[in-house]
N, C-alpha and C. Protein backbone atom coordinates (compact mmCIF):
# COMPACT_ATOMS: atom_id res chain seq x y z
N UNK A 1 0.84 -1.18 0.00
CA UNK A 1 0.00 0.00 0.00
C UNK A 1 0.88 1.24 0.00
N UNK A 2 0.62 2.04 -0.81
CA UNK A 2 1.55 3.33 -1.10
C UNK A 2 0.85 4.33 0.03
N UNK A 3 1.99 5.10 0.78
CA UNK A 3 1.71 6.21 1.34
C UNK A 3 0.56 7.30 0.92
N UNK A 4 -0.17 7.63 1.93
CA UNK A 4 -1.32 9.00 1.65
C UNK A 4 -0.93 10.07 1.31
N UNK A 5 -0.65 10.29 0.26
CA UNK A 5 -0.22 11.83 -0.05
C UNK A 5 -0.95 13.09 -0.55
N UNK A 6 -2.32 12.76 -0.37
CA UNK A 6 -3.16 13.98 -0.14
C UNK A 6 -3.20 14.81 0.63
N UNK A 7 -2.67 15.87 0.63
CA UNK A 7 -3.04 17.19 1.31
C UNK A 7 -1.32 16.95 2.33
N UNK A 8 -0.99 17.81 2.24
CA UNK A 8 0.47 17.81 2.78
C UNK A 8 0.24 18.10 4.01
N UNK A 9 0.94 17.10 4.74
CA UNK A 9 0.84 17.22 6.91
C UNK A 9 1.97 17.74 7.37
N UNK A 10 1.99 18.71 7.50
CA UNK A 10 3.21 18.92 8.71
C UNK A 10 3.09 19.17 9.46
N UNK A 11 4.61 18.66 10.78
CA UNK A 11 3.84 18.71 11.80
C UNK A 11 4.88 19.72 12.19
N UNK A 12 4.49 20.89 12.60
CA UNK A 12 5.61 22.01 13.66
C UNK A 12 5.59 21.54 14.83
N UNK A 13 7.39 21.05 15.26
CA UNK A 13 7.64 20.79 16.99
C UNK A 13 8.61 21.91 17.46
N UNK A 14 8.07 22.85 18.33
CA UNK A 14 8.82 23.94 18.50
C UNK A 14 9.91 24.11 19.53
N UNK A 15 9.37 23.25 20.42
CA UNK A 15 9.83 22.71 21.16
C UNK A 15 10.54 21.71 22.07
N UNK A 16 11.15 21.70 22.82
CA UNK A 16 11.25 20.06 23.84
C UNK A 16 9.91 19.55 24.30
N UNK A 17 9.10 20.88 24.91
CA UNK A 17 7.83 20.03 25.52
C UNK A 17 6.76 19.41 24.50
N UNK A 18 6.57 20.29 23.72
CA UNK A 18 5.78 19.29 22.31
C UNK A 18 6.62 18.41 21.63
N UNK A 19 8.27 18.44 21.40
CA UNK A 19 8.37 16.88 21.59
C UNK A 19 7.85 15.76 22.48
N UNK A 20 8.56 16.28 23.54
CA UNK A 20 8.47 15.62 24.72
C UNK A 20 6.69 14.54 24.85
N UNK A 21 5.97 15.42 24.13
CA UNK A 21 4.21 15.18 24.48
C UNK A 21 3.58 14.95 22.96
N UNK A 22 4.85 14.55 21.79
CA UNK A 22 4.28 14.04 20.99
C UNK A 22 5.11 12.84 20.57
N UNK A 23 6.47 12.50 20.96
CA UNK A 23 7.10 11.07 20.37
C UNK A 23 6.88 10.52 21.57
N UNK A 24 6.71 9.31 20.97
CA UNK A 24 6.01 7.61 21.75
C UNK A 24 7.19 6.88 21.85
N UNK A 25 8.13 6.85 22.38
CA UNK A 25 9.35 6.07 22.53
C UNK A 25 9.40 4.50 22.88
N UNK A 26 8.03 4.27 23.08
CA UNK A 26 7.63 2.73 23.78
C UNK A 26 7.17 2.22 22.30
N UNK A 27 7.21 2.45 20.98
CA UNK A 27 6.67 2.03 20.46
C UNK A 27 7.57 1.69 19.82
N UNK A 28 8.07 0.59 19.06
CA UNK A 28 8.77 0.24 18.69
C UNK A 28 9.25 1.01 16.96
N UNK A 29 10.38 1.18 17.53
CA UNK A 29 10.73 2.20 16.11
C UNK A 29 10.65 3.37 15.92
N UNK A 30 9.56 4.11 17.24
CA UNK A 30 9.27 5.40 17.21
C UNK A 30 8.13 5.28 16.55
N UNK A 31 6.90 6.39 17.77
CA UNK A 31 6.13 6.66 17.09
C UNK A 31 5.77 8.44 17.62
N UNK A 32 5.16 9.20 17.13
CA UNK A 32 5.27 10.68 16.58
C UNK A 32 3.28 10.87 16.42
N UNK A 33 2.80 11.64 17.42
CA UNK A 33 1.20 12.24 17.77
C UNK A 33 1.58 13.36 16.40
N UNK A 34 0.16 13.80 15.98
CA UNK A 34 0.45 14.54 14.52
C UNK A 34 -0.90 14.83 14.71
N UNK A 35 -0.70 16.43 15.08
CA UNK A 35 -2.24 17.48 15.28
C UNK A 35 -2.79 17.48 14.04
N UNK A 36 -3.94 17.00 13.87
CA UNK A 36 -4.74 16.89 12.78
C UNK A 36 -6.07 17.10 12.29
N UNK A 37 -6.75 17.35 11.68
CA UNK A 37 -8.43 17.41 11.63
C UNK A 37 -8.68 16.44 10.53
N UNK A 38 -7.18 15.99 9.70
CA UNK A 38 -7.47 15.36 8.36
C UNK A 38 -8.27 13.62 9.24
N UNK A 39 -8.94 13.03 8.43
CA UNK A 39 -9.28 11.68 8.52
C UNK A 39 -8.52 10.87 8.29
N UNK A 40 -8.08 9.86 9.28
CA UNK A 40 -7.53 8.72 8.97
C UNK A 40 -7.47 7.35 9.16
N UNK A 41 -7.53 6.15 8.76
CA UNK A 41 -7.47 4.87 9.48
C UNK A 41 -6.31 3.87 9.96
N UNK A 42 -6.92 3.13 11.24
CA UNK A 42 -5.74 2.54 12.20
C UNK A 42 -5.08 1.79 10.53
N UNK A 43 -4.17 2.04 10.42
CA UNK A 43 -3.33 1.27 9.70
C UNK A 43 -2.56 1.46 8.65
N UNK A 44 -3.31 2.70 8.26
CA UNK A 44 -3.04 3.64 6.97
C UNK A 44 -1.64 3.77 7.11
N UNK A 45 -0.99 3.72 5.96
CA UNK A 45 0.27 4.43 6.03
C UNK A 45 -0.30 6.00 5.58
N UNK A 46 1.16 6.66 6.07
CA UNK A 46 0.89 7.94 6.12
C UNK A 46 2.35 8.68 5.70
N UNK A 47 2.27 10.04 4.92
CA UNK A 47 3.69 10.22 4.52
C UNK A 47 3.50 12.11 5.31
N UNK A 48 4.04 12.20 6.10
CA UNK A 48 4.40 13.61 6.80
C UNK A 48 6.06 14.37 6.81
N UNK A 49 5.51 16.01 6.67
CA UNK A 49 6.82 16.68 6.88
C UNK A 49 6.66 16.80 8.39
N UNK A 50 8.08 16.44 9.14
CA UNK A 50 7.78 16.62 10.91
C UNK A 50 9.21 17.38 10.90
N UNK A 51 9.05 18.50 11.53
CA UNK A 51 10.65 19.20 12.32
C UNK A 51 10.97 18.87 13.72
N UNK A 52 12.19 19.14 14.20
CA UNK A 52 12.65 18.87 15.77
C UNK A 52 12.60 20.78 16.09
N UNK A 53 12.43 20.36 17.26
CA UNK A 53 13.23 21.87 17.72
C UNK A 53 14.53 22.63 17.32
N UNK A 54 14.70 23.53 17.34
CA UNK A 54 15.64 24.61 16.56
C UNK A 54 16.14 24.15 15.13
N UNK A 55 15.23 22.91 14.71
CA UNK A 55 16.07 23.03 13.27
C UNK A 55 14.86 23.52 12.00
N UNK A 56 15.10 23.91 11.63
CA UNK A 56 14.24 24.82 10.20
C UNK A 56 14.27 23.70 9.33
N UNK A 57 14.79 22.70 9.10
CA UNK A 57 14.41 21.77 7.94
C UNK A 57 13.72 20.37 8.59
N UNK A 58 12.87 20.48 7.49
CA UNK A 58 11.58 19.29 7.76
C UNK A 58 12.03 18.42 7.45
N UNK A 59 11.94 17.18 8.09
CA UNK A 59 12.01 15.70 7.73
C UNK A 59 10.68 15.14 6.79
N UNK A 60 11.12 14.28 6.02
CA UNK A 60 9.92 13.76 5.57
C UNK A 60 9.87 12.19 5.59
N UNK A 61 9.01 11.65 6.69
CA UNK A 61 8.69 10.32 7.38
C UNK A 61 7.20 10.34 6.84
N UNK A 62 7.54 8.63 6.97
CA UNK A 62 6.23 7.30 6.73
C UNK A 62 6.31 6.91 7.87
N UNK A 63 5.00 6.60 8.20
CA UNK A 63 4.36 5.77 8.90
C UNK A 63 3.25 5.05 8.71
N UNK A 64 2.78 4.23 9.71
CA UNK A 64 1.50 3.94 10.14
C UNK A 64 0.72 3.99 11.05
N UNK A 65 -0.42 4.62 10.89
CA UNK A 65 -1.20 5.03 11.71
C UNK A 65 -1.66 3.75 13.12
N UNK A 66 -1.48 4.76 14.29
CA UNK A 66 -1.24 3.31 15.30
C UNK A 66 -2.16 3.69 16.12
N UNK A 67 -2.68 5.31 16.42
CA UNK A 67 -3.57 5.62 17.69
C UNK A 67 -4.10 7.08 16.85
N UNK A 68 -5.64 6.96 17.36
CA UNK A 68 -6.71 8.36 16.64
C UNK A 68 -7.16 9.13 18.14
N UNK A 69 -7.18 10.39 18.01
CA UNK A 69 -7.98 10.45 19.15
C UNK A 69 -8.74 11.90 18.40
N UNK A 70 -10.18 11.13 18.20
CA UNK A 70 -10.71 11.57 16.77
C UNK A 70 -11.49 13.20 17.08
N UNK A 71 -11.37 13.37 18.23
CA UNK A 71 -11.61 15.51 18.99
C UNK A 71 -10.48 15.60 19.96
N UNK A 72 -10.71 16.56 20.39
CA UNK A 72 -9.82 17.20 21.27
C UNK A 72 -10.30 16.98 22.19
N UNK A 73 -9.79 16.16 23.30
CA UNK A 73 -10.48 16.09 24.95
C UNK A 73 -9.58 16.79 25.48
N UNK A 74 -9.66 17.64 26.34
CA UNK A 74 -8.79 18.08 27.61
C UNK A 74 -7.42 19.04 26.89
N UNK A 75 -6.51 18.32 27.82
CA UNK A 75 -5.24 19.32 27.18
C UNK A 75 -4.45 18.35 25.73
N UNK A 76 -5.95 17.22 25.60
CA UNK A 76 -5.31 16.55 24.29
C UNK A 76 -5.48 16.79 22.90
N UNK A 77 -5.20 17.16 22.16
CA UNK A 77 -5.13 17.60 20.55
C UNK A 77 -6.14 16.96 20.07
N UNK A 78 -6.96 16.73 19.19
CA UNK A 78 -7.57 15.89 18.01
C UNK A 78 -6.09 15.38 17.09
N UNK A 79 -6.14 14.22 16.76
CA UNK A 79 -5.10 13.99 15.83
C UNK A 79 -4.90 12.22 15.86
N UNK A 80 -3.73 12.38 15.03
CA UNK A 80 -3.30 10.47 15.16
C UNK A 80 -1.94 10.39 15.49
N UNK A 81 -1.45 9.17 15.37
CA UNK A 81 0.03 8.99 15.86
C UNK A 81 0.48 7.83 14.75
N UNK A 82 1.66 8.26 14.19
CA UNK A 82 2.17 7.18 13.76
C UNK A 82 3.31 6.37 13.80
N UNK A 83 3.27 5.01 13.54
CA UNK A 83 4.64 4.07 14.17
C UNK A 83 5.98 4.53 12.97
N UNK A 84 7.05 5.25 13.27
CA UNK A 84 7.66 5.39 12.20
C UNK A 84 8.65 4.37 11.40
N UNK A 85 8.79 4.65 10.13
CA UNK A 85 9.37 3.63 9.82
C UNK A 85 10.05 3.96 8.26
N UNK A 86 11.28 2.91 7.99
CA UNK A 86 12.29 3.59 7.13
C UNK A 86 13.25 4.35 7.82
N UNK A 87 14.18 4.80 6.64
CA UNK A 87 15.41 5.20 7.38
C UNK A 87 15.16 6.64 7.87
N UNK A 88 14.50 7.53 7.28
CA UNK A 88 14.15 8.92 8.10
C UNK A 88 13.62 9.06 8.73
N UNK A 89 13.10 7.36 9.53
CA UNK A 89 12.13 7.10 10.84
C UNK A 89 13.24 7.31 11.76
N UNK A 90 13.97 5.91 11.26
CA UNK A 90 15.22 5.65 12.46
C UNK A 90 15.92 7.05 12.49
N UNK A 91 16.47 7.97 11.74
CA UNK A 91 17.06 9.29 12.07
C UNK A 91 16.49 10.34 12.73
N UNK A 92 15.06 10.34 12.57
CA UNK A 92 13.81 11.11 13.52
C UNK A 92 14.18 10.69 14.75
N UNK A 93 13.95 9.23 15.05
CA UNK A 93 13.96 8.67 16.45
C UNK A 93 15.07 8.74 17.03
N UNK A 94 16.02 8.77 16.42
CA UNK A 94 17.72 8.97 16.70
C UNK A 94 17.56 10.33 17.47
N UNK A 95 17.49 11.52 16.68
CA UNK A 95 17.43 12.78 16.90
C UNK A 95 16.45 13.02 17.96
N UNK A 96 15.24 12.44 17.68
CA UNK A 96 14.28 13.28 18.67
C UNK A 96 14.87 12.36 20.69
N UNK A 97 15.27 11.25 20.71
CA UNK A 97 15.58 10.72 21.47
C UNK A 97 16.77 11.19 22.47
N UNK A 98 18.16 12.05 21.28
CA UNK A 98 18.88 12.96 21.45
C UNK A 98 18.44 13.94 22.36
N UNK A 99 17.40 15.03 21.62
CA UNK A 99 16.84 16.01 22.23
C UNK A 99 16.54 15.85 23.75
N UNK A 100 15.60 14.73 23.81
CA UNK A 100 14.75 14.29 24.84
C UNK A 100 15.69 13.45 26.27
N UNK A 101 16.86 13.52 25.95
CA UNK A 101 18.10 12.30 26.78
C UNK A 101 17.90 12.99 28.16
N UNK A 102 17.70 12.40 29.05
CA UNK A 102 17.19 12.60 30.11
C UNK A 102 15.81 12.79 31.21
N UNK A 103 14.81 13.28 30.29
CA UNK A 103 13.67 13.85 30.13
C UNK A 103 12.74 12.78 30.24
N UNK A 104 13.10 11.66 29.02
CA UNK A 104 12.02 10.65 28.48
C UNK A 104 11.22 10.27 29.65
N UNK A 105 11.87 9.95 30.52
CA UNK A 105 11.13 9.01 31.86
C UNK A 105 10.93 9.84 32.89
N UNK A 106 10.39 11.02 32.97
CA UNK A 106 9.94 12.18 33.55
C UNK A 106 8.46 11.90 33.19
N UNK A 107 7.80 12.16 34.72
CA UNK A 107 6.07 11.78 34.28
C UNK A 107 5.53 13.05 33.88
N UNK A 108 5.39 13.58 32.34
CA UNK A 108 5.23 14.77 31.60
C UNK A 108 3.47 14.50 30.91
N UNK A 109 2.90 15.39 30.69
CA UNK A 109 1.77 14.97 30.39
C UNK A 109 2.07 14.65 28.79
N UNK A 110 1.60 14.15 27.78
CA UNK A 110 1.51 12.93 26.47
C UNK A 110 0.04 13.39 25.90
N UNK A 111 0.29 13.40 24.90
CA UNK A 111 -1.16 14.02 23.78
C UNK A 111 -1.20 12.78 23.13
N UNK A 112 -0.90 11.50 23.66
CA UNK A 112 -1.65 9.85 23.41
C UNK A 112 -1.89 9.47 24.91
N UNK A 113 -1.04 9.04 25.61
CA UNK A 113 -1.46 7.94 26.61
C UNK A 113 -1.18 8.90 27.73
């Protein structure tokens, strides 16, 4: 199944803390919450531009869609999450893991679980 490439997703991370409250590090391979209104299904692959903090150039990662949380409850986004995968997964997860070295296992609030 070829990647969704309707309507271009990016996701702006401006930060450590919206990293911090959007990569899923328990998921194997990395997985990445992605504020959304677009529709999508558990399984879909998905092709997104995602940035890290302080860097101005977008990555462009595949995934698959692993978790919906289909409105906004609380201090949680509407959006999906996807498991990343390929090599600009593993360099996302490399990097964003970088960023996050220390932090990860800090009980921070998460826009999935």
């Amino acid at each position: 199944m070829q990647p969704r490439m309707g309507g271009l997703i990016q996701v702006n991370i401006a930060d450590r803390a919206t990293l911090q409250a959007s990569y899923m590090p328990y998921i194997t391979g990395g997985g990445l919450f992605v504020p959304s209104k677009n529709p999508v299904k558990m399984g879909e692959e998905i092709f997104i531009l995602a940035g890290l903090p302080d860097q101005s150039q977008k990555i462009p990662l595949t995934g698959k869609v692993i978790w919906i949380s289909p409105k906004q409850n609380g201090m949680k986004p509407q959006g999906f999450a996807i498991q990343l995968s390929g090599e600009k997964g593993i360099a996302y997860k490399i990097e964003a893991e970088r960023l996050l070295a220390g932090s990860m296992s800090l009980d921070r609030p998460s826009f999935t679980m």
